[in-house]
PDB file of N, CA and C in Angstrom:
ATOM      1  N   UNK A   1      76.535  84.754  48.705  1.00  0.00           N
ATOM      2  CA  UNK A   1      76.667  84.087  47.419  1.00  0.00           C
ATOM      3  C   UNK A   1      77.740  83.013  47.539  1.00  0.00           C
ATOM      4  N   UNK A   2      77.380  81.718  47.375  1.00  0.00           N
ATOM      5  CA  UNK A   2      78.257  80.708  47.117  1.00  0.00           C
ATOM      6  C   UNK A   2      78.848  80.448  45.607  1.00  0.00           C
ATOM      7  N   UNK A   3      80.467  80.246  45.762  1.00  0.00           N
ATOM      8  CA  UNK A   3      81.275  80.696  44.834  1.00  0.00           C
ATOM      9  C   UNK A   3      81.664  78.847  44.358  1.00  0.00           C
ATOM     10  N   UNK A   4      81.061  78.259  43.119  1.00  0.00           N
ATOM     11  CA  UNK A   4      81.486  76.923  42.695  1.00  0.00           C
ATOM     12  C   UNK A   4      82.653  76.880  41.810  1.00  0.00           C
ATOM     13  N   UNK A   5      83.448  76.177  42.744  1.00  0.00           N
ATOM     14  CA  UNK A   5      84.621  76.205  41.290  1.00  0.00           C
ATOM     15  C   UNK A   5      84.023  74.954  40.279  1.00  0.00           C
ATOM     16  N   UNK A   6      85.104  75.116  39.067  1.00  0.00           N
ATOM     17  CA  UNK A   6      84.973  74.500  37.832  1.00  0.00           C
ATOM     18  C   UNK A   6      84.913  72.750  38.333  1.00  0.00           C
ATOM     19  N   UNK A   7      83.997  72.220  37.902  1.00  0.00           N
ATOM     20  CA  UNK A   7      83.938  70.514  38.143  1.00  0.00           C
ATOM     21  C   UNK A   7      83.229  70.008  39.612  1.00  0.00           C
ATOM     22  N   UNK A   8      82.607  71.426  40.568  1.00  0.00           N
ATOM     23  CA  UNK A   8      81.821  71.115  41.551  1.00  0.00           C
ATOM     24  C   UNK A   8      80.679  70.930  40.788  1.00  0.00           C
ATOM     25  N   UNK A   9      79.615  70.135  41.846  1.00  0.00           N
ATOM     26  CA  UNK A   9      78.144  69.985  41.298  1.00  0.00           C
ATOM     27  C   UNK A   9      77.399  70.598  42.515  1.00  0.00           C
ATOM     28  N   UNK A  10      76.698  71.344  41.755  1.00  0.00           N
ATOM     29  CA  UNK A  10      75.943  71.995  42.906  1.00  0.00           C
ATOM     30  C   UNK A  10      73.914  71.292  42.987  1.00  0.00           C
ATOM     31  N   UNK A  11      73.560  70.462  44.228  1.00  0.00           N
ATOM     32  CA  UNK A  11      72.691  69.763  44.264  1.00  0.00           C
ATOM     33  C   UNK A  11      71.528  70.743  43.752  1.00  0.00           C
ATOM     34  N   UNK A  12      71.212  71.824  44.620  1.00  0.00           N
ATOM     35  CA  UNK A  12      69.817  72.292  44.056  1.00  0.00           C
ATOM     36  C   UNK A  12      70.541  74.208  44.517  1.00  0.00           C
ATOM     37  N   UNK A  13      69.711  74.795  43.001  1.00  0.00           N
ATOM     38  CA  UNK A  13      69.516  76.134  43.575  1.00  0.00           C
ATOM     39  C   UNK A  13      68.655  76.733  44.353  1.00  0.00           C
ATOM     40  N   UNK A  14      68.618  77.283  45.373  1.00  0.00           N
ATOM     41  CA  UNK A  14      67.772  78.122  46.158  1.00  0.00           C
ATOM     42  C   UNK A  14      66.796  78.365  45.656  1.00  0.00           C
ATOM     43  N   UNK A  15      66.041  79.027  44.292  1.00  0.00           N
ATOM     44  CA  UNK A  15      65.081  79.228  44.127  1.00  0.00           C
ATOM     45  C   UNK A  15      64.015  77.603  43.766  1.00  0.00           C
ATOM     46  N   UNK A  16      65.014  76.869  42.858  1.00  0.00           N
ATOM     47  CA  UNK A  16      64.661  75.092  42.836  1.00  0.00           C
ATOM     48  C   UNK A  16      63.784  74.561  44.727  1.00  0.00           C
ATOM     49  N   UNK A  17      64.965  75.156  44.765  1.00  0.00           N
ATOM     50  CA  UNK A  17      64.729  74.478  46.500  1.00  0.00           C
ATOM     51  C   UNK A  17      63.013  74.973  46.979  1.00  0.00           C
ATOM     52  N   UNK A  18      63.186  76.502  46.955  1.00  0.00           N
ATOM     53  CA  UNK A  18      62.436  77.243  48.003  1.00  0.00           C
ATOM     54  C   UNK A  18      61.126  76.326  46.633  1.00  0.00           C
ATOM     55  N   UNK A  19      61.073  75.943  45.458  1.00  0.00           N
ATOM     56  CA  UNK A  19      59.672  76.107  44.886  1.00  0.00           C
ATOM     57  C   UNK A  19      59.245  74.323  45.094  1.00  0.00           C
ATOM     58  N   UNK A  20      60.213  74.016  45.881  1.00  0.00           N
ATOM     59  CA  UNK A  20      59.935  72.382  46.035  1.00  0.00           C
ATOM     60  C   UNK A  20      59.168  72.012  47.104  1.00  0.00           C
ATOM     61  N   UNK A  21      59.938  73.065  48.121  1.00  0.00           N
ATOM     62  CA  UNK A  21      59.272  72.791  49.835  1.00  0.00           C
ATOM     63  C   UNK A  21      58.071  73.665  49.517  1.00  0.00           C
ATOM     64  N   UNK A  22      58.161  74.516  48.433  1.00  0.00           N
ATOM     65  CA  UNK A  22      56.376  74.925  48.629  1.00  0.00           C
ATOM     66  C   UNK A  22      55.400  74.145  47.890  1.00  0.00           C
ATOM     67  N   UNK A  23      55.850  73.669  47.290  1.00  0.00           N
ATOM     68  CA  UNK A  23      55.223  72.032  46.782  1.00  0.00           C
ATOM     69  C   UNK A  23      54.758  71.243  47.316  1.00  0.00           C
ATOM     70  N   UNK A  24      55.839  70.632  48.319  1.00  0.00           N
ATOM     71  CA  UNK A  24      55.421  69.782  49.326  1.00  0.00           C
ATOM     72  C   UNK A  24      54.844  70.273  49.727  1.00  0.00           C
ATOM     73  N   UNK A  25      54.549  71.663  50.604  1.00  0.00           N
ATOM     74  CA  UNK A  25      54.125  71.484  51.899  1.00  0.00           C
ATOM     75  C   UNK A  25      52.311  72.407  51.322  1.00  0.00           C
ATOM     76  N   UNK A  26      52.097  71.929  50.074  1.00  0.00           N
ATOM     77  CA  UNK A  26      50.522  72.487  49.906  1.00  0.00           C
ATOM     78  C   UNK A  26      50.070  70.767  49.187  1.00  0.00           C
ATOM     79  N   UNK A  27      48.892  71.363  50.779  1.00  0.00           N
ATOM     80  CA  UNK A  27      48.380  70.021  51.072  1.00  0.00           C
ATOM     81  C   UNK A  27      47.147  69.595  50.119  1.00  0.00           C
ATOM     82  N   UNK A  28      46.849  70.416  49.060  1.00  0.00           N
ATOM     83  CA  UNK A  28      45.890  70.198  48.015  1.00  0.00           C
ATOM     84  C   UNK A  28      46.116  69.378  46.946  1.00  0.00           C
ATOM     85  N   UNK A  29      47.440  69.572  46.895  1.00  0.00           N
ATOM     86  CA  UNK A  29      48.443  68.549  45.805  1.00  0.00           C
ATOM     87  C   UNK A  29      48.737  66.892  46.354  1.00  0.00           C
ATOM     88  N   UNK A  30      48.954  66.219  45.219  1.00  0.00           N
ATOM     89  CA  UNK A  30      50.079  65.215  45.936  1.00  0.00           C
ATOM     90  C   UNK A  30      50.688  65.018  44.628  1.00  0.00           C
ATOM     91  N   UNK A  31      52.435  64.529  45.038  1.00  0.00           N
ATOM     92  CA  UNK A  31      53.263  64.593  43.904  1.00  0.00           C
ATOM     93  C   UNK A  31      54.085  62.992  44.343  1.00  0.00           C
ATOM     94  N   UNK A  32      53.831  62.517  43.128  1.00  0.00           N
ATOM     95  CA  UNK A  32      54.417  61.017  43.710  1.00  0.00           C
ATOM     96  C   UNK A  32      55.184  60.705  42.388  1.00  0.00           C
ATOM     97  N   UNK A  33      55.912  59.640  42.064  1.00  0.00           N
ATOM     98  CA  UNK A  33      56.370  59.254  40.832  1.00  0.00           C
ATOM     99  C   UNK A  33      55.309  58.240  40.176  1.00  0.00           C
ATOM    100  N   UNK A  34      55.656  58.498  38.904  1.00  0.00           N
ATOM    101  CA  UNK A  34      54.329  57.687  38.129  1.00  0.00           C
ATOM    102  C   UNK A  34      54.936  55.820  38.082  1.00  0.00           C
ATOM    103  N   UNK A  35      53.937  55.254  37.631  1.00  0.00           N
ATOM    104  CA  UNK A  35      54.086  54.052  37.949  1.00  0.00           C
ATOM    105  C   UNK A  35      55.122  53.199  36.989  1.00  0.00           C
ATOM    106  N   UNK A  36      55.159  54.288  35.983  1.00  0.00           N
ATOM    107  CA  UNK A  36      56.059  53.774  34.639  1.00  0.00           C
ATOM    108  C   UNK A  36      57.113  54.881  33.955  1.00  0.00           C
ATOM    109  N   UNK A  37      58.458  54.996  33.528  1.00  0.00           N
ATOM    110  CA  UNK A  37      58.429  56.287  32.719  1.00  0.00           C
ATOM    111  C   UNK A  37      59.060  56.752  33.546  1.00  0.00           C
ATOM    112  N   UNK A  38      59.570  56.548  35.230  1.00  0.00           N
ATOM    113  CA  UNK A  38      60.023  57.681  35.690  1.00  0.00           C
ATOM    114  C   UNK A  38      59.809  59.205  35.966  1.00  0.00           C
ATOM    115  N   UNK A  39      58.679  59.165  35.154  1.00  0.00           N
ATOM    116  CA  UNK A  39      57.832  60.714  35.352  1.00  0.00           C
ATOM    117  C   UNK A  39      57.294  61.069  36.861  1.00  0.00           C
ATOM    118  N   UNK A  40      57.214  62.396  37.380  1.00  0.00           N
ATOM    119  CA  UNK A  40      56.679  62.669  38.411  1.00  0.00           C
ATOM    120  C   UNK A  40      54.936  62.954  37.959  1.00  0.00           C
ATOM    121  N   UNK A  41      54.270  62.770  38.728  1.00  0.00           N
ATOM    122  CA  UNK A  41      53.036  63.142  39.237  1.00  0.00           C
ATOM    123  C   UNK A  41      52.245  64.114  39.691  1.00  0.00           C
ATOM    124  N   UNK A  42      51.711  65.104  39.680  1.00  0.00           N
ATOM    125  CA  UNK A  42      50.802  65.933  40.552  1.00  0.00           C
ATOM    126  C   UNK A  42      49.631  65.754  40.378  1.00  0.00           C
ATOM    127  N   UNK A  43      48.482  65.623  41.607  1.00  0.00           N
ATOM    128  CA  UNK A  43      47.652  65.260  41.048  1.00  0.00           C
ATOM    129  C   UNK A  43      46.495  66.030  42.687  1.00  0.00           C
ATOM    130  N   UNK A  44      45.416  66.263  42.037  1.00  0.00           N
ATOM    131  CA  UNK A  44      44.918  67.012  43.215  1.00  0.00           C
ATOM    132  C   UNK A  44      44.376  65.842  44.561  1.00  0.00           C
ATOM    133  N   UNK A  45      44.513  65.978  45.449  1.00  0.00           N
ATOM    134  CA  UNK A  45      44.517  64.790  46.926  1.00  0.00           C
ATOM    135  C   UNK A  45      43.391  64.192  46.805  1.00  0.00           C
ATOM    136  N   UNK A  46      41.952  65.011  46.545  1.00  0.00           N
ATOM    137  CA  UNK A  46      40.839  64.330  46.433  1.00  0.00           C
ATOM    138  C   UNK A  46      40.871  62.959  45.368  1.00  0.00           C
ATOM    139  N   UNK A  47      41.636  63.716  44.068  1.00  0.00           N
ATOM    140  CA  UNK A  47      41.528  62.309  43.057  1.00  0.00           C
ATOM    141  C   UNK A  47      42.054  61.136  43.540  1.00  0.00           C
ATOM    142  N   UNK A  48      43.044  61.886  44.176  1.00  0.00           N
ATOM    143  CA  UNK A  48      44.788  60.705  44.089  1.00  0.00           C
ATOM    144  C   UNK A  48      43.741  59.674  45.240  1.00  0.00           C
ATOM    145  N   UNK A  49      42.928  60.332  46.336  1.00  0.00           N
ATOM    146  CA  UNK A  49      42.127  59.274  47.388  1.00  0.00           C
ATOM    147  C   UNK A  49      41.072  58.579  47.079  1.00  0.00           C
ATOM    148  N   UNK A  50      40.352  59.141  46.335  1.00  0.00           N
ATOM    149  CA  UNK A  50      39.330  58.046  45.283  1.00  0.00           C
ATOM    150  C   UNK A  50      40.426  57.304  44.164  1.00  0.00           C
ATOM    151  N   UNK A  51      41.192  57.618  43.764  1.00  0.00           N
ATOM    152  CA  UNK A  51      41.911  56.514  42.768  1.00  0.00           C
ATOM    153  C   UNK A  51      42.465  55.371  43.516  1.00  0.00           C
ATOM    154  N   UNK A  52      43.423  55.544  45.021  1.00  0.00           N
ATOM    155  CA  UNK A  52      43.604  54.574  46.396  1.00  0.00           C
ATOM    156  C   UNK A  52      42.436  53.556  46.106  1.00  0.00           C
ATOM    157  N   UNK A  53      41.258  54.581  46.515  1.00  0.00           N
ATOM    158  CA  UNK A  53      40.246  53.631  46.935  1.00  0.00           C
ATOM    159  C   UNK A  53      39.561  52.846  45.992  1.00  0.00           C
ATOM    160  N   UNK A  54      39.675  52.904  44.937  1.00  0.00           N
ATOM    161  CA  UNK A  54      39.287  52.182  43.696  1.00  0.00           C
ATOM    162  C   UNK A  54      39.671  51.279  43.757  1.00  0.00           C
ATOM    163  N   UNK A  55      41.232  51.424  43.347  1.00  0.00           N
ATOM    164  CA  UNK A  55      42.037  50.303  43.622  1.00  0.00           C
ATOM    165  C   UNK A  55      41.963  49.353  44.482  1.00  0.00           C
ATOM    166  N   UNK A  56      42.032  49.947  45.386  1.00  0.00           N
ATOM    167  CA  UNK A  56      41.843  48.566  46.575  1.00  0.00           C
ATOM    168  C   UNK A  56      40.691  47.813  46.649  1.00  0.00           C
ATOM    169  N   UNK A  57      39.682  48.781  46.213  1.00  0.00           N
ATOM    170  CA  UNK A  57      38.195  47.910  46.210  1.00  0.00           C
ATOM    171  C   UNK A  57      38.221  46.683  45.393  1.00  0.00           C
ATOM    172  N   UNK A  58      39.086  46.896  44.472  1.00  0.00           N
ATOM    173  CA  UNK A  58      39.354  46.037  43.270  1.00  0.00           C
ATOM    174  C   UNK A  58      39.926  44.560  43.942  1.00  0.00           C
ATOM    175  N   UNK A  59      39.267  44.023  44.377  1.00  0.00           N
ATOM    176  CA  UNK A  59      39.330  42.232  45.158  1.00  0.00           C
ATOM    177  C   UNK A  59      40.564  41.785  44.521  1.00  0.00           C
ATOM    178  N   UNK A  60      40.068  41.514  42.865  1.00  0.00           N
ATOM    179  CA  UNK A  60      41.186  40.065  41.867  1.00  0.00           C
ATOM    180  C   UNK A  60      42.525  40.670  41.860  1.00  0.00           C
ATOM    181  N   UNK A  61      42.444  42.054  41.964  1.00  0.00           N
ATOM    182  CA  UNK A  61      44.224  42.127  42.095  1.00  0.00           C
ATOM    183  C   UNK A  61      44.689  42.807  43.163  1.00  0.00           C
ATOM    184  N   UNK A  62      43.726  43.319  44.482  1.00  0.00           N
ATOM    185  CA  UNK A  62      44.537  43.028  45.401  1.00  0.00           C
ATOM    186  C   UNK A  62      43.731  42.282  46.280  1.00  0.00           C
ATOM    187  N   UNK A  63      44.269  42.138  47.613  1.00  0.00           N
ATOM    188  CA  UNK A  63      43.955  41.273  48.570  1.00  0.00           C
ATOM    189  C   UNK A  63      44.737  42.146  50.212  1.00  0.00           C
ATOM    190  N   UNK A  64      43.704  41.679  50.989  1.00  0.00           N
ATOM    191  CA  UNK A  64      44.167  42.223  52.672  1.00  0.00           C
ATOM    192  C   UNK A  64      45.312  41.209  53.080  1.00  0.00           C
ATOM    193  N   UNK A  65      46.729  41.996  53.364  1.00  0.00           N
ATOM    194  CA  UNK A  65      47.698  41.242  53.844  1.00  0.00           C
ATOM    195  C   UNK A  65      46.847  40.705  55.429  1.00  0.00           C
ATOM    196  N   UNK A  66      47.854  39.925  55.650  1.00  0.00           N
ATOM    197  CA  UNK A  66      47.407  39.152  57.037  1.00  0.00           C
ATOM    198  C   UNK A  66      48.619  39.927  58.305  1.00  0.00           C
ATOM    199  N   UNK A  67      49.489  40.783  57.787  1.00  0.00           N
ATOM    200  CA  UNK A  67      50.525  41.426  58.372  1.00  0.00           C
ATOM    201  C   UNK A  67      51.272  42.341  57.664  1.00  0.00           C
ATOM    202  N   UNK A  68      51.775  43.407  58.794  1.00  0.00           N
ATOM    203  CA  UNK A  68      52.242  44.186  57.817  1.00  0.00           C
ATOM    204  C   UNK A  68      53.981  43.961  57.757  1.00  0.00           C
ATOM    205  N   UNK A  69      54.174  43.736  56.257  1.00  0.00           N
ATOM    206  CA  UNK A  69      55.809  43.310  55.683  1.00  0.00           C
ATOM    207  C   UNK A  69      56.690  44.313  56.236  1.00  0.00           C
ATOM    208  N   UNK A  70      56.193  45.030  56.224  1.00  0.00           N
ATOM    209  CA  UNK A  70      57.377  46.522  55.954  1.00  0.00           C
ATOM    210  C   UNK A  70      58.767  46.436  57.163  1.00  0.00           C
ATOM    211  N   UNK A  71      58.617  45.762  58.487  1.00  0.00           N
ATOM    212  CA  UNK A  71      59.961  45.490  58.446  1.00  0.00           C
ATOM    213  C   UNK A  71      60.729  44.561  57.888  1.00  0.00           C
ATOM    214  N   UNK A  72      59.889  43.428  57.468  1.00  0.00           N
ATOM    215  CA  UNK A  72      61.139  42.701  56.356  1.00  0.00           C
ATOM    216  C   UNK A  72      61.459  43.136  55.321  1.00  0.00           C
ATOM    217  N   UNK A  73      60.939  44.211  54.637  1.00  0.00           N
ATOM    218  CA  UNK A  73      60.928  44.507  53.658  1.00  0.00           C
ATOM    219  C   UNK A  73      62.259  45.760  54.046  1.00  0.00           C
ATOM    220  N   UNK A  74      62.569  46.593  54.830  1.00  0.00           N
ATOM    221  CA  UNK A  74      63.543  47.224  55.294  1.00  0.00           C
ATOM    222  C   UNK A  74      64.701  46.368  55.734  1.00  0.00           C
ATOM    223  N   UNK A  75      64.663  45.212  56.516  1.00  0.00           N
ATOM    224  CA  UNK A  75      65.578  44.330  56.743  1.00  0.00           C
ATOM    225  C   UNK A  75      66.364  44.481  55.891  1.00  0.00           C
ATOM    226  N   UNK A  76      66.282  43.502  54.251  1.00  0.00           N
ATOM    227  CA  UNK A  76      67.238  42.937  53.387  1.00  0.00           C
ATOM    228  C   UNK A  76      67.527  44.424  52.598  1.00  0.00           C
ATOM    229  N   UNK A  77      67.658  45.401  53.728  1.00  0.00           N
ATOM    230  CA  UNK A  77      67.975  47.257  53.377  1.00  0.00           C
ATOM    231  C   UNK A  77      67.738  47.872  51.840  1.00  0.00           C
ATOM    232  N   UNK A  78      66.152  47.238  51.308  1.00  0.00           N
ATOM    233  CA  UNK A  78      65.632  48.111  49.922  1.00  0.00           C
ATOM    234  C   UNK A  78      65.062  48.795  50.485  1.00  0.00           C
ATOM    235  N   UNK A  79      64.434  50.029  49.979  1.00  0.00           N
ATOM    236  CA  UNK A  79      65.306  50.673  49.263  1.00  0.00           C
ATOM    237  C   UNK A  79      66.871  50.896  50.134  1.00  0.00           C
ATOM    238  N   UNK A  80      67.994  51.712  49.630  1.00  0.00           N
ATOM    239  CA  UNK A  80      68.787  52.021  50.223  1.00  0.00           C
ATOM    240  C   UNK A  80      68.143  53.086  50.826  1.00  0.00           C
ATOM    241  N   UNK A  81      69.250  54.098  52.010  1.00  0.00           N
ATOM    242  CA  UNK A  81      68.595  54.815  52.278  1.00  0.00           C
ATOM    243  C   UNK A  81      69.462  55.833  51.610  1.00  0.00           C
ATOM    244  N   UNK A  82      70.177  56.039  50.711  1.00  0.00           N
ATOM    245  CA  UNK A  82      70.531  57.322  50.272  1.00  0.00           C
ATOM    246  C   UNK A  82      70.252  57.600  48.419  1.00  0.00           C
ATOM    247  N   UNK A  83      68.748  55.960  48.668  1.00  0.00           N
ATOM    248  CA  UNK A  83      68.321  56.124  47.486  1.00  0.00           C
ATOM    249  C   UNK A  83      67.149  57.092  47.386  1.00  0.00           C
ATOM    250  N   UNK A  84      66.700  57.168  48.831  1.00  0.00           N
ATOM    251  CA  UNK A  84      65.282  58.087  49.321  1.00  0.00           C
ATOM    252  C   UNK A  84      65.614  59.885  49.936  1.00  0.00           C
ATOM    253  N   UNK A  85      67.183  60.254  49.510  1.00  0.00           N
ATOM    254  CA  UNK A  85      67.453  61.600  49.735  1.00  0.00           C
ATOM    255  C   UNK A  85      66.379  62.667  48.521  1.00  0.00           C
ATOM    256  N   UNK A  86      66.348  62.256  47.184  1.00  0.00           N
ATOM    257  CA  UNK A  86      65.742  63.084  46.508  1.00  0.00           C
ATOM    258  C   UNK A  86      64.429  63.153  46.994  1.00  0.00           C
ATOM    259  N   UNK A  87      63.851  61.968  47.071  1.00  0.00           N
ATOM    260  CA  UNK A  87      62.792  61.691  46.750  1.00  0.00           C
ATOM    261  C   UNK A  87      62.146  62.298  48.428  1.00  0.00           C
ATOM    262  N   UNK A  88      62.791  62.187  49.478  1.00  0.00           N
ATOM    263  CA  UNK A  88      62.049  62.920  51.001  1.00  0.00           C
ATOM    264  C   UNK A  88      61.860  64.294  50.400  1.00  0.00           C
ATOM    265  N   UNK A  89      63.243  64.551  49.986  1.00  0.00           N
ATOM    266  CA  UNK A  89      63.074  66.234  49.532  1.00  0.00           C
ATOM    267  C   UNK A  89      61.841  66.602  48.867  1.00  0.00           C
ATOM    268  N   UNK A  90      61.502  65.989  47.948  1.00  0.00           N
ATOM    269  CA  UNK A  90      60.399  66.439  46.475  1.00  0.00           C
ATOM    270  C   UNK A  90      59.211  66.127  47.550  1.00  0.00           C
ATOM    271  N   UNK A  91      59.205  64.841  48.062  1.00  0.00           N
ATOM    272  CA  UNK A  91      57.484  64.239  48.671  1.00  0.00           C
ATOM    273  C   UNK A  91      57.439  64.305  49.812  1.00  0.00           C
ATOM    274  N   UNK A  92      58.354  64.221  50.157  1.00  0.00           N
ATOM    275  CA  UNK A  92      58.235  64.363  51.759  1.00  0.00           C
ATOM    276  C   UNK A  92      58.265  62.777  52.636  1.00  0.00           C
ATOM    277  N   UNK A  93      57.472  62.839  53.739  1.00  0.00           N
ATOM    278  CA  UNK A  93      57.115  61.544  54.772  1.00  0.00           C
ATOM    279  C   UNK A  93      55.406  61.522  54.106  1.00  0.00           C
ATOM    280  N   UNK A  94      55.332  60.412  53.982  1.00  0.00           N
ATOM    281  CA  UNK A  94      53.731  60.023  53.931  1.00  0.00           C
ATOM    282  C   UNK A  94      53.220  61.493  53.158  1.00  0.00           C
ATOM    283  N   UNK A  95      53.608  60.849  52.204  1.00  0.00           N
ATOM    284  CA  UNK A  95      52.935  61.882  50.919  1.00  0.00           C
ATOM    285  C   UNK A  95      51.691  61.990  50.602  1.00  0.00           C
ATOM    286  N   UNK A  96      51.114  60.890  50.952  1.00  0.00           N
ATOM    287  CA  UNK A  96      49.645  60.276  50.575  1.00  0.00           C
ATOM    288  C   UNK A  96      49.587  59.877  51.658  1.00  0.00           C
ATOM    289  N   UNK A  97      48.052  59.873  52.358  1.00  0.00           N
ATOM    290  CA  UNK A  97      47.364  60.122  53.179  1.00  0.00           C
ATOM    291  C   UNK A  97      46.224  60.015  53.029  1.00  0.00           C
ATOM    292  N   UNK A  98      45.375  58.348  53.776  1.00  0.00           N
ATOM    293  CA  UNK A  98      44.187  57.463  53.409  1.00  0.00           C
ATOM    294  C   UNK A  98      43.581  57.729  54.621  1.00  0.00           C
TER     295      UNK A  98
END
């Protein structure tokens, strides 16, 4: 038993914890943040991969990059990286999966 004194913050309780990594790690789910609202997501994998694929089918608002950004986009260091501590915890690496 860990003993907190008065004015510590304690990040997550053990049972928080243990019901998160079993979250993540059931692969029927996917839990992402919603697009607005700050709200989290669950949503079963089959939908969440036909909703992907909708989307993208959708031409007028998106389009096939000609390259992929993502190291410039890490370069000018967004996100931070100790802005992505909660968020590995809750979703993990490659949460979604096309």
């Amino acid at each position: 038993m860990t003993l907190v004194s008065k004015g510590e913050y304690v990040k997550y309780n053990i049972t928080e914890r243990e019901a998160l990594l079993g979250l993540k790690s059931n692969k029927e789910i996917v839990i992402k943040m919603a697009d607005k609202g700050g709200a989290i997501v669950v949503q079963n994998t089959c939908d969440n991969k036909h909703e992907i694929l909708t989307q993208l089918a959708d031409t007028v608002s998106y389009r096939k990059l000609e390259r992929n950004p993502t190291k410039e986009v890490f370069d000018v260091n967004w996100p931070r990286e100790e802005d992505w501590e909660y968020e590995l915890l809750l979703f993990g690496i490659g949460a979604v999966s096309v």
